[in-house]
Protein backbone atom coordinates (compact mmCIF):
# COMPACT_ATOMS: atom_id res chain seq x y z
CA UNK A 1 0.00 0.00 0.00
CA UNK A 2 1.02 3.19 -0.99
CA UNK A 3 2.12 6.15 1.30
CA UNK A 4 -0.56 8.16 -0.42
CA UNK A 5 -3.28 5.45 0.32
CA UNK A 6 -2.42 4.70 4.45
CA UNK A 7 -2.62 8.47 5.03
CA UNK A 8 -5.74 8.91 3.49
CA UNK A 9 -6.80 5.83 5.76
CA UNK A 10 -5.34 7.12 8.61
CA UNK A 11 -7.15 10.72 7.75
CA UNK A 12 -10.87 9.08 7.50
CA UNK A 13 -10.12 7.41 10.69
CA UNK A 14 -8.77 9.92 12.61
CA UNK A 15 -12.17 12.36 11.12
CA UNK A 16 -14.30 9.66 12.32
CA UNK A 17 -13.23 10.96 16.02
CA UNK A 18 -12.61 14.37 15.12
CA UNK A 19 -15.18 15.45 12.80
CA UNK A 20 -14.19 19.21 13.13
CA UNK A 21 -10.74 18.92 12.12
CA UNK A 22 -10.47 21.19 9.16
CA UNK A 23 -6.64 20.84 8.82
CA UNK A 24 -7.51 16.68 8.39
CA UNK A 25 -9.90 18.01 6.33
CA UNK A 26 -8.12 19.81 4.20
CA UNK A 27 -5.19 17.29 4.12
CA UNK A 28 -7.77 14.88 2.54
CA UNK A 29 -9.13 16.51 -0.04
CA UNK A 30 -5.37 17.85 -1.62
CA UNK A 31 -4.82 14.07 -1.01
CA UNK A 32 -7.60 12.74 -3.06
CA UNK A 33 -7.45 16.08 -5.75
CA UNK A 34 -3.47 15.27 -6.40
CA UNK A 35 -2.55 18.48 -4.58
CA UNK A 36 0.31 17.84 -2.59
CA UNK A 37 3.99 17.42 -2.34
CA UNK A 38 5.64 15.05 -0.72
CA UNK A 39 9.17 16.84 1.33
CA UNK A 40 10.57 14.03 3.30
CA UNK A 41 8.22 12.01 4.74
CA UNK A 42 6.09 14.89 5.64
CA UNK A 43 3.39 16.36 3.22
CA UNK A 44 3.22 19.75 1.67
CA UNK A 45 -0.23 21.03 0.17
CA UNK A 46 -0.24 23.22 -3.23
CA UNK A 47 -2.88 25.75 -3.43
CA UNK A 48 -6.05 25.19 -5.30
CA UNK A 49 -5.15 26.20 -8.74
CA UNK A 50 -8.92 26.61 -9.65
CA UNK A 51 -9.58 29.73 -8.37
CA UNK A 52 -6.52 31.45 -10.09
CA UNK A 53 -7.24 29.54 -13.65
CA UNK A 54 -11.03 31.15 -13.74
CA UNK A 55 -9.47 34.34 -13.32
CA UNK A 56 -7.16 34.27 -15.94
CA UNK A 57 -10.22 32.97 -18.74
């Protein structure tokens, strides 16, 4: 199993207990989206890129 795959795990279970966890939150959805970074073993998030593309049109 990937790295990608046992956070994501490890996120849903960890919101299970902490529904209100907006950082988790957030984590999970650049996760699942492809917007991150990996820097080590620790995770880096990209900003959303939609926002600045429907500008630009």
């Amino acid at each position: 199993m990937s790295r990608k795959l046992r956070l994501i795990r490890r996120l849903e279970r960890h919101l299970k207990k902490h529904p209100n966890d907006k950082q988790a939150l957030e984590l999970l959805k650049a996760l699942r989206e492809g917007r991150y970074e990996w820097r080590g073993r620790s995770v880096v998030i990209k900003p959303a890129q939609e926002s600045q593309e429907q500008q630009s049109s």
